[in-house]
PDB file of N, CA and C in Angstrom:
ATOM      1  N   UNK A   1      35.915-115.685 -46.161  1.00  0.00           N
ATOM      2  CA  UNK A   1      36.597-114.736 -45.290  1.00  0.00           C
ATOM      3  C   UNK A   1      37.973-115.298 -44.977  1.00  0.00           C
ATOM      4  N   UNK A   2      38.850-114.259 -45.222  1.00  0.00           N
ATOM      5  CA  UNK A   2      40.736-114.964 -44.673  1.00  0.00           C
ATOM      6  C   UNK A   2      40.492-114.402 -43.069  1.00  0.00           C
ATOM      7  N   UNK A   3      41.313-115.474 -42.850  1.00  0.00           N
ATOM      8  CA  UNK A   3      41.763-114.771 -41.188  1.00  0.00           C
ATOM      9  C   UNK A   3      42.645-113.723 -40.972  1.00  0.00           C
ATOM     10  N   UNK A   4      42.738-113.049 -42.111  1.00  0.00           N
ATOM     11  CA  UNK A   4      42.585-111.271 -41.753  1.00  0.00           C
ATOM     12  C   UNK A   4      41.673-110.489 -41.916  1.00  0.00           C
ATOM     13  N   UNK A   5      40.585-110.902 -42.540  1.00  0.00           N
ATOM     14  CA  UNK A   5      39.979-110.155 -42.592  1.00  0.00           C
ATOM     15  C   UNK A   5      39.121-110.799 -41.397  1.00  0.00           C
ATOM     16  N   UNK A   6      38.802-112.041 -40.530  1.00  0.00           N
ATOM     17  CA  UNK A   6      38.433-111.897 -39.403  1.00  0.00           C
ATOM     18  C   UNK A   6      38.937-111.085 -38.267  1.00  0.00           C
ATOM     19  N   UNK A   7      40.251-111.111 -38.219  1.00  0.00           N
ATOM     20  CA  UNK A   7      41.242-110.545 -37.302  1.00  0.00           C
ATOM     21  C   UNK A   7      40.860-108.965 -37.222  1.00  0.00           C
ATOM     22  N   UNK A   8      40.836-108.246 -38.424  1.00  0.00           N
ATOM     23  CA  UNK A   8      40.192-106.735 -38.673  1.00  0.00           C
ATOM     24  C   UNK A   8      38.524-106.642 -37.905  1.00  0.00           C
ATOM     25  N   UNK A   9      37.569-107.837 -37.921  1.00  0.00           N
ATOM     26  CA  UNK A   9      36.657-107.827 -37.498  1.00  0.00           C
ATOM     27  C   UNK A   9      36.791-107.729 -35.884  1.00  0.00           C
ATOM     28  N   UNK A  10      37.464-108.329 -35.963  1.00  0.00           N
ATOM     29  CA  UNK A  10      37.217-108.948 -34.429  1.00  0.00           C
ATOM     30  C   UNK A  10      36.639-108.101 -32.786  1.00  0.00           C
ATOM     31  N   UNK A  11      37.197-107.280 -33.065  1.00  0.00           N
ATOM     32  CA  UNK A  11      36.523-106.467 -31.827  1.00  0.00           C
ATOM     33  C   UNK A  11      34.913-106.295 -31.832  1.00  0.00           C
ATOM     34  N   UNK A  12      34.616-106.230 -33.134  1.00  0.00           N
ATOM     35  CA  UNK A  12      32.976-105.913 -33.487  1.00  0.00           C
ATOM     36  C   UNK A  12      32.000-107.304 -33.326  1.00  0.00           C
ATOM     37  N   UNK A  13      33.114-108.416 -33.824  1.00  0.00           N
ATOM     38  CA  UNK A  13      32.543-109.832 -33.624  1.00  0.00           C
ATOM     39  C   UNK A  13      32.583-110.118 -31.895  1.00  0.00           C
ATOM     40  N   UNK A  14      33.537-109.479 -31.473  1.00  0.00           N
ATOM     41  CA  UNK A  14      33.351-110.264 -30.027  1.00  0.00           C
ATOM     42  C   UNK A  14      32.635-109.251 -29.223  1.00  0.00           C
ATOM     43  N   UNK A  15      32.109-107.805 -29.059  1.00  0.00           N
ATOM     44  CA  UNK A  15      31.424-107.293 -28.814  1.00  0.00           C
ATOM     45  C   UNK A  15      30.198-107.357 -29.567  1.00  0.00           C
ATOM     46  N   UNK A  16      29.706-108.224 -30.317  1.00  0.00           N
ATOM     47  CA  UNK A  16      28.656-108.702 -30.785  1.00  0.00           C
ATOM     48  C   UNK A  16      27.765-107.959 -31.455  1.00  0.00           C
ATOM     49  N   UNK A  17      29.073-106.745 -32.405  1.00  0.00           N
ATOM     50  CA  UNK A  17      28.351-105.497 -33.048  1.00  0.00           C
ATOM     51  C   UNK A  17      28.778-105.467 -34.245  1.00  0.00           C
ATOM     52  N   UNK A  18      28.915-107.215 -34.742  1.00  0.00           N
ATOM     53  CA  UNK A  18      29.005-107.210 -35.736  1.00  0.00           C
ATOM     54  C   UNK A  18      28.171-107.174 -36.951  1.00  0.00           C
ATOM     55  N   UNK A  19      28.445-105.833 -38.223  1.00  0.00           N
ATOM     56  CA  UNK A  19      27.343-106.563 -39.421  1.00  0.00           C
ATOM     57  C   UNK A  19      26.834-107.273 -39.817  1.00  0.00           C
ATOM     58  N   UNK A  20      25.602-107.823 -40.033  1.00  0.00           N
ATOM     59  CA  UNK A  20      24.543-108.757 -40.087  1.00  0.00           C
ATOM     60  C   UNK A  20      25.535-109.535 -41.645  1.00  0.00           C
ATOM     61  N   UNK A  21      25.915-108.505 -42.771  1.00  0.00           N
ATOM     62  CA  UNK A  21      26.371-109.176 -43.726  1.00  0.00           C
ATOM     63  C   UNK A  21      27.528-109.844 -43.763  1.00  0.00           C
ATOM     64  N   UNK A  22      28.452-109.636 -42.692  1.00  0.00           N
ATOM     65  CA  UNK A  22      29.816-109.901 -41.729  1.00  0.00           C
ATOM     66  C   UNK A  22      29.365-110.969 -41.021  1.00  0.00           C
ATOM     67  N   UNK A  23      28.330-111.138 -40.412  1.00  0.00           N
ATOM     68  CA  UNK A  23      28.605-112.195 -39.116  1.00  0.00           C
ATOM     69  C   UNK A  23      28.340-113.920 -39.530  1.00  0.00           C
ATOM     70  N   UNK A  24      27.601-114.157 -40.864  1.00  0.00           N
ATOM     71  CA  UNK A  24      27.315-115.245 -41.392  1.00  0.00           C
ATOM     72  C   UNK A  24      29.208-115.790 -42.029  1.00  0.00           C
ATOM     73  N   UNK A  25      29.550-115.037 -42.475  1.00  0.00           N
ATOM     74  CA  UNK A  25      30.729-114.840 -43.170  1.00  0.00           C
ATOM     75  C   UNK A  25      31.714-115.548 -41.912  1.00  0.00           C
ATOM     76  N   UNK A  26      31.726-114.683 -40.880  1.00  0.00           N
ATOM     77  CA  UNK A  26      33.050-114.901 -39.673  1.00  0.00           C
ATOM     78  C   UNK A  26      32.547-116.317 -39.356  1.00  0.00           C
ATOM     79  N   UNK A  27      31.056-116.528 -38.759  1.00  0.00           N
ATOM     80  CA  UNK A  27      30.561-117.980 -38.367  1.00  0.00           C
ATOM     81  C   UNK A  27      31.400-118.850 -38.824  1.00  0.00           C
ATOM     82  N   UNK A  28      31.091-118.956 -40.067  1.00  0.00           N
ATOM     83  CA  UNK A  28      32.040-119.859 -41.071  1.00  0.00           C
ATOM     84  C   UNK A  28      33.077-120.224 -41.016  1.00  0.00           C
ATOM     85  N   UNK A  29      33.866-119.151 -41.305  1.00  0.00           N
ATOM     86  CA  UNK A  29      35.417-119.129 -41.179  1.00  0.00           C
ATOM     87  C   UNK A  29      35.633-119.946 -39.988  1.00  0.00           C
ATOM     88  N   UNK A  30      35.059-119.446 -38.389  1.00  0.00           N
ATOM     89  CA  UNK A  30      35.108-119.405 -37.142  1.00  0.00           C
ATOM     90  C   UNK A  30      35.080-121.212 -37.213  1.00  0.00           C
ATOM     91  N   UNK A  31      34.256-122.130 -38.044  1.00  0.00           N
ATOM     92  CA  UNK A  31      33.898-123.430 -37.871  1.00  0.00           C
ATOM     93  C   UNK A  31      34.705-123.768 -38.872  1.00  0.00           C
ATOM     94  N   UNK A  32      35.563-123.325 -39.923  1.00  0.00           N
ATOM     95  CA  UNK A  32      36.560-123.882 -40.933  1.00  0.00           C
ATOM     96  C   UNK A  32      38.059-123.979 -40.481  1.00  0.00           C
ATOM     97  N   UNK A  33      38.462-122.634 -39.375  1.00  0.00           N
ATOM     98  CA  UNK A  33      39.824-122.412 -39.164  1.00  0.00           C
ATOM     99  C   UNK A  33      39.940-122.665 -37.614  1.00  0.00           C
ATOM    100  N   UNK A  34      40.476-123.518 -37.019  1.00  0.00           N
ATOM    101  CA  UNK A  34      40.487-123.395 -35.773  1.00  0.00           C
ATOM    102  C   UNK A  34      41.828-122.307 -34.766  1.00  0.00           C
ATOM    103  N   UNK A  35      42.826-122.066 -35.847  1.00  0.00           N
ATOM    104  CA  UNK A  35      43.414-120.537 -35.359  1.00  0.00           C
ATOM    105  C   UNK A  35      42.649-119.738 -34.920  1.00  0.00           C
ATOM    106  N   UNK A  36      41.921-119.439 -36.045  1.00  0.00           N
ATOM    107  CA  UNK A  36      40.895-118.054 -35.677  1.00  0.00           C
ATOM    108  C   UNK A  36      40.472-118.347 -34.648  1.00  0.00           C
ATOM    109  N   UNK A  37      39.176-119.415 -34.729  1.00  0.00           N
ATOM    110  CA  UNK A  37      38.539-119.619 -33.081  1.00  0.00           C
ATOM    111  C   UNK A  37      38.907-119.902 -31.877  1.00  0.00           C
ATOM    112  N   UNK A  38      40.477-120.294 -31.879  1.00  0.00           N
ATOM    113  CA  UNK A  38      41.436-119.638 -30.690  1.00  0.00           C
ATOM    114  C   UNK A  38      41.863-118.133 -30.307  1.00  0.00           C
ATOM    115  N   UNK A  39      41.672-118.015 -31.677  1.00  0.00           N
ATOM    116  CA  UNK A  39      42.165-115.957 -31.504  1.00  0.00           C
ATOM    117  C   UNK A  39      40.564-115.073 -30.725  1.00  0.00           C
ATOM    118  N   UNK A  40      39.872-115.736 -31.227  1.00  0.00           N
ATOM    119  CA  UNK A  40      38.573-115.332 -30.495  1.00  0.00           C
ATOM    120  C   UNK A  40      37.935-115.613 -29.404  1.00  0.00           C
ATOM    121  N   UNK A  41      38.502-116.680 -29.002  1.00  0.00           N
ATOM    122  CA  UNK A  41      38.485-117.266 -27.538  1.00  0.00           C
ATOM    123  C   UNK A  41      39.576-116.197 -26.884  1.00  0.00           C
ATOM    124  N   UNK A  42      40.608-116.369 -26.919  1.00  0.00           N
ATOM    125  CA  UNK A  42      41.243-115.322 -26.394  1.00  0.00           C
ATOM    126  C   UNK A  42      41.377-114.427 -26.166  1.00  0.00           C
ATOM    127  N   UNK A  43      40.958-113.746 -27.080  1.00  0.00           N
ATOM    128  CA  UNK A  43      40.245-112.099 -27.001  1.00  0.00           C
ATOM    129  C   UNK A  43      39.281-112.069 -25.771  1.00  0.00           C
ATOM    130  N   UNK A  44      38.013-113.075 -26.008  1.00  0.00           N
ATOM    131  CA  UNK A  44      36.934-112.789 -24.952  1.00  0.00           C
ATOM    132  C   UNK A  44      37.689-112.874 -23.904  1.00  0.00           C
ATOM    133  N   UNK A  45      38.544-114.006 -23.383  1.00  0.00           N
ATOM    134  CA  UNK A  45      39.106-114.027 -21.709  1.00  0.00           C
ATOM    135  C   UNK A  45      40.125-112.412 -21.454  1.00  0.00           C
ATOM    136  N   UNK A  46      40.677-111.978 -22.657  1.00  0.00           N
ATOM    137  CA  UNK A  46      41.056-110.489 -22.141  1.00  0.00           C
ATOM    138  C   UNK A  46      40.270-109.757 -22.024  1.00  0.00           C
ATOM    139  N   UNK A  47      39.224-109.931 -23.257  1.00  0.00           N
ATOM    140  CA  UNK A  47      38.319-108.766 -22.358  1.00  0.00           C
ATOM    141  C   UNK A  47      37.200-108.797 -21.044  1.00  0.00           C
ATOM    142  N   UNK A  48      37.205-110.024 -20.980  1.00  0.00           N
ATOM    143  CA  UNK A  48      36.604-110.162 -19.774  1.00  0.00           C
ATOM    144  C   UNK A  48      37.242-110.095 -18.171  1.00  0.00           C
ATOM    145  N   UNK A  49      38.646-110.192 -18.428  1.00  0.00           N
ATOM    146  CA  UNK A  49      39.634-110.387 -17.594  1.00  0.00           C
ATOM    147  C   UNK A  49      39.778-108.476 -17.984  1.00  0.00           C
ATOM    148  N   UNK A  50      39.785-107.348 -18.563  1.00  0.00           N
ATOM    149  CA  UNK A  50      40.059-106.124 -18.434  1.00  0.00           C
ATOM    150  C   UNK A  50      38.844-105.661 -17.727  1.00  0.00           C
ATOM    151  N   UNK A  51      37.399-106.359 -17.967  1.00  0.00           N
ATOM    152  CA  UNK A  51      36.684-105.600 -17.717  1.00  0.00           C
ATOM    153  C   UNK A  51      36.473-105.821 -16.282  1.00  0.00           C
ATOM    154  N   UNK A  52      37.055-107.036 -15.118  1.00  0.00           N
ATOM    155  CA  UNK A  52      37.388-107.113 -13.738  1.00  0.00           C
ATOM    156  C   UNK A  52      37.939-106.179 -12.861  1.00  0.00           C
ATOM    157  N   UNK A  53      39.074-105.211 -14.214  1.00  0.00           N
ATOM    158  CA  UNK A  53      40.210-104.688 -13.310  1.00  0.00           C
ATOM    159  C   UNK A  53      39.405-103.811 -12.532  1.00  0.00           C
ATOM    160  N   UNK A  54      40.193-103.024 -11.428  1.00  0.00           N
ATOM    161  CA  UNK A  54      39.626-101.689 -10.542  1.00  0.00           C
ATOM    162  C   UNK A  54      40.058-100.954 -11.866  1.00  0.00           C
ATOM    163  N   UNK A  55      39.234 -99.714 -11.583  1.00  0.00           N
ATOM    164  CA  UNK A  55      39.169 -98.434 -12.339  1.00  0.00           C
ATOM    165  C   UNK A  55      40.311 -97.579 -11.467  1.00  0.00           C
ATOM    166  N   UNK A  56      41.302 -96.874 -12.138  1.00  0.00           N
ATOM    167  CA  UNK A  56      41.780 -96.179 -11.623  1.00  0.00           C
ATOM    168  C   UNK A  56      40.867 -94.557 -11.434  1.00  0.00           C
ATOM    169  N   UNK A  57      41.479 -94.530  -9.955  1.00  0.00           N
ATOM    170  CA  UNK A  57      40.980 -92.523 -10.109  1.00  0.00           C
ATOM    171  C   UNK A  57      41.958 -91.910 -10.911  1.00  0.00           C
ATOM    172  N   UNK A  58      41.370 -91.029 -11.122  1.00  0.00           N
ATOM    173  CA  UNK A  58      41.720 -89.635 -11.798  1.00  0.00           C
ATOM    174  C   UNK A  58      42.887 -88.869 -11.067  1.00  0.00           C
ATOM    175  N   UNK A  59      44.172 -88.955 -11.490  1.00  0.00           N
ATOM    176  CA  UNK A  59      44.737 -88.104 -11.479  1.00  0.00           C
ATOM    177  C   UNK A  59      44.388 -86.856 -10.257  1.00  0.00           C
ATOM    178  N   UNK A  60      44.975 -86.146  -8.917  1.00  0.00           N
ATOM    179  CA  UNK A  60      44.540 -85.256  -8.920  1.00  0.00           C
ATOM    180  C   UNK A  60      44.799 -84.096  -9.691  1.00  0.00           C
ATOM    181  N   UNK A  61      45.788 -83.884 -10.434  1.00  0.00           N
ATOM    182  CA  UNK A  61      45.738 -82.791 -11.168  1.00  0.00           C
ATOM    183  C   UNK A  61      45.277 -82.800 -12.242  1.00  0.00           C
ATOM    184  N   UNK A  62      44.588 -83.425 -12.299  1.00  0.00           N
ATOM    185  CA  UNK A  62      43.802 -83.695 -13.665  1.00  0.00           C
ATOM    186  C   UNK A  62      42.179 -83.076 -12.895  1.00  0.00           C
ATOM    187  N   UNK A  63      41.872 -83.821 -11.612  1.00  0.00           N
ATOM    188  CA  UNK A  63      40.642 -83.140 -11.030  1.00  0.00           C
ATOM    189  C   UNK A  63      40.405 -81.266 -10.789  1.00  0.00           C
ATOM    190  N   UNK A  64      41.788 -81.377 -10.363  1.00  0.00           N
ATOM    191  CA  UNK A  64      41.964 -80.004 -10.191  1.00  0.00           C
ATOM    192  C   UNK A  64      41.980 -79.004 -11.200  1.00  0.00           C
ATOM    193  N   UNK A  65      42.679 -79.605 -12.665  1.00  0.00           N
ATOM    194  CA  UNK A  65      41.864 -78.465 -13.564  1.00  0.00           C
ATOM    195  C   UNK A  65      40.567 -78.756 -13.576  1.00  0.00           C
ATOM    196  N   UNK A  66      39.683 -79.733 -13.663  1.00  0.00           N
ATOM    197  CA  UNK A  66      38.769 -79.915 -14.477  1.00  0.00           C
ATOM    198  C   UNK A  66      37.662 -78.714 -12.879  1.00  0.00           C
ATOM    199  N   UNK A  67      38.043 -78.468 -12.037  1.00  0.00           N
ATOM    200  CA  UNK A  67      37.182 -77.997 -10.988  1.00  0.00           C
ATOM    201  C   UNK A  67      37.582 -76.459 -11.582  1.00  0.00           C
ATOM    202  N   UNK A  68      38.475 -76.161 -12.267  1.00  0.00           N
ATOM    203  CA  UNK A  68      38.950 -74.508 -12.221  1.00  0.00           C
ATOM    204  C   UNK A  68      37.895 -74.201 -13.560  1.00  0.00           C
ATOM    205  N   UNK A  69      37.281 -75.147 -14.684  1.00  0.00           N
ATOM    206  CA  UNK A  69      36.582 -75.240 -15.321  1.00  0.00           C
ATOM    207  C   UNK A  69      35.588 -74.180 -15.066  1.00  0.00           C
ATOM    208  N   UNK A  70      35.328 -73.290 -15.995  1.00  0.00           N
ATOM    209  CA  UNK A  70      33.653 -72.095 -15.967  1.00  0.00           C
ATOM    210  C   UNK A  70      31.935 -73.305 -16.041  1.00  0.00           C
ATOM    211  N   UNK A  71      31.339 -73.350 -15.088  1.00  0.00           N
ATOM    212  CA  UNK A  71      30.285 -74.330 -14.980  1.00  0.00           C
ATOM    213  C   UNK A  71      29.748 -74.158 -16.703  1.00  0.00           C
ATOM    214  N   UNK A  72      29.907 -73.481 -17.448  1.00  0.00           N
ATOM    215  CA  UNK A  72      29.524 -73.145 -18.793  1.00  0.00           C
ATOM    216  C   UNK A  72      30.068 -74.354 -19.636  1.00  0.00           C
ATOM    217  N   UNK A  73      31.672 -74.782 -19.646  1.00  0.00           N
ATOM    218  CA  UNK A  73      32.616 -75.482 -20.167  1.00  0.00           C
ATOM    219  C   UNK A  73      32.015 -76.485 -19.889  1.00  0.00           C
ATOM    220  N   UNK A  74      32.099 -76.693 -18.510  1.00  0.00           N
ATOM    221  CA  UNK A  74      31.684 -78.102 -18.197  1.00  0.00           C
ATOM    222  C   UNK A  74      30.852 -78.636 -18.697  1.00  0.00           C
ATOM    223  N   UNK A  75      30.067 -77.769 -18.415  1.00  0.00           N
ATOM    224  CA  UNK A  75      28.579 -78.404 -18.797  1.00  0.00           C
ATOM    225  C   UNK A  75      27.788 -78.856 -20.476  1.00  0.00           C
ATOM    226  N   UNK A  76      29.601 -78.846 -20.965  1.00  0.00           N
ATOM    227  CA  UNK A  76      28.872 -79.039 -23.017  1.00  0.00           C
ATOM    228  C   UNK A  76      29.160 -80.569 -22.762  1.00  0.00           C
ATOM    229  N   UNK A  77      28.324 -80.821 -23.747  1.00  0.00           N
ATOM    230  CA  UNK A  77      28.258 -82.567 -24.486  1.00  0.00           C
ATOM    231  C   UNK A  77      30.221 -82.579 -24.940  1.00  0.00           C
ATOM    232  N   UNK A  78      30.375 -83.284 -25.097  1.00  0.00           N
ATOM    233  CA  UNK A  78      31.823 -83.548 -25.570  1.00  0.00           C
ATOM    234  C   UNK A  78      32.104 -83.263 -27.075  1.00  0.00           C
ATOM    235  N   UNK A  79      31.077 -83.247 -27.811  1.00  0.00           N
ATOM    236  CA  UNK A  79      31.673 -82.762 -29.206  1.00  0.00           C
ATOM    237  C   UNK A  79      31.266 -81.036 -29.080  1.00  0.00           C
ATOM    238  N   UNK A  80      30.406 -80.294 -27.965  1.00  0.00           N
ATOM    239  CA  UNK A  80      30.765 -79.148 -27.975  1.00  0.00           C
ATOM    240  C   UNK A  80      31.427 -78.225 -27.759  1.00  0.00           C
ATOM    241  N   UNK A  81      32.752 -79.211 -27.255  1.00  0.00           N
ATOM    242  CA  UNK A  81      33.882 -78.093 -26.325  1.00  0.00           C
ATOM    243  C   UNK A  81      34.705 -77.430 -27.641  1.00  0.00           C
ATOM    244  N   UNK A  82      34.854 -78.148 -28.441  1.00  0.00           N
ATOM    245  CA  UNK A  82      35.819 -77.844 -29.415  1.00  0.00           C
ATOM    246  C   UNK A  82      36.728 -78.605 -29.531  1.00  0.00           C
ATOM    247  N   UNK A  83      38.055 -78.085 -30.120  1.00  0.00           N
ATOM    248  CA  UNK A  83      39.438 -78.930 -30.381  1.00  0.00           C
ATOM    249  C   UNK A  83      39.844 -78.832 -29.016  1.00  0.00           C
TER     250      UNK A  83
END
């Protein structure tokens, strides 16, 4: 594996949803290149450091359409609304 093609992995490797045929592969690399396993250390402290932040609210005008909404609209799964 080059450390681009870890780098392309990486979100899947550090959310730990990486391919079984992928993850023996990155291991490797991960214990051959010590760039990489800084780039992956780093990643985790951002994402662990994003996943701290407060959540912003919503917009009110963003609430306010979504209330002018027909309870019909609302109420689809997200791939049923359409485009």
């Amino acid at each position: 594996m080059t450390c681009r093609e870890l780098a392309d992995l990486l979100h899947d490797l550090v959310a730990d949803e990486l391919a079984v045929e992928h993850r023996g592969r990155a291991e490797f690399h991960l214990g051959q290149c010590p760039a990489c396993g800084a780039l992956v250390h780093s990643y985790r402290i951002v994402v662990e450091v994003a996943r701290r932040l407060p959540r912003p609210a919503p917009p009110p005008a963003l609430l306010a359409r979504l209330a002018q909404l027909p309870s019909s609209v609302a109420n689809l799964a997200p791939g049923e609304r359409g485009p």
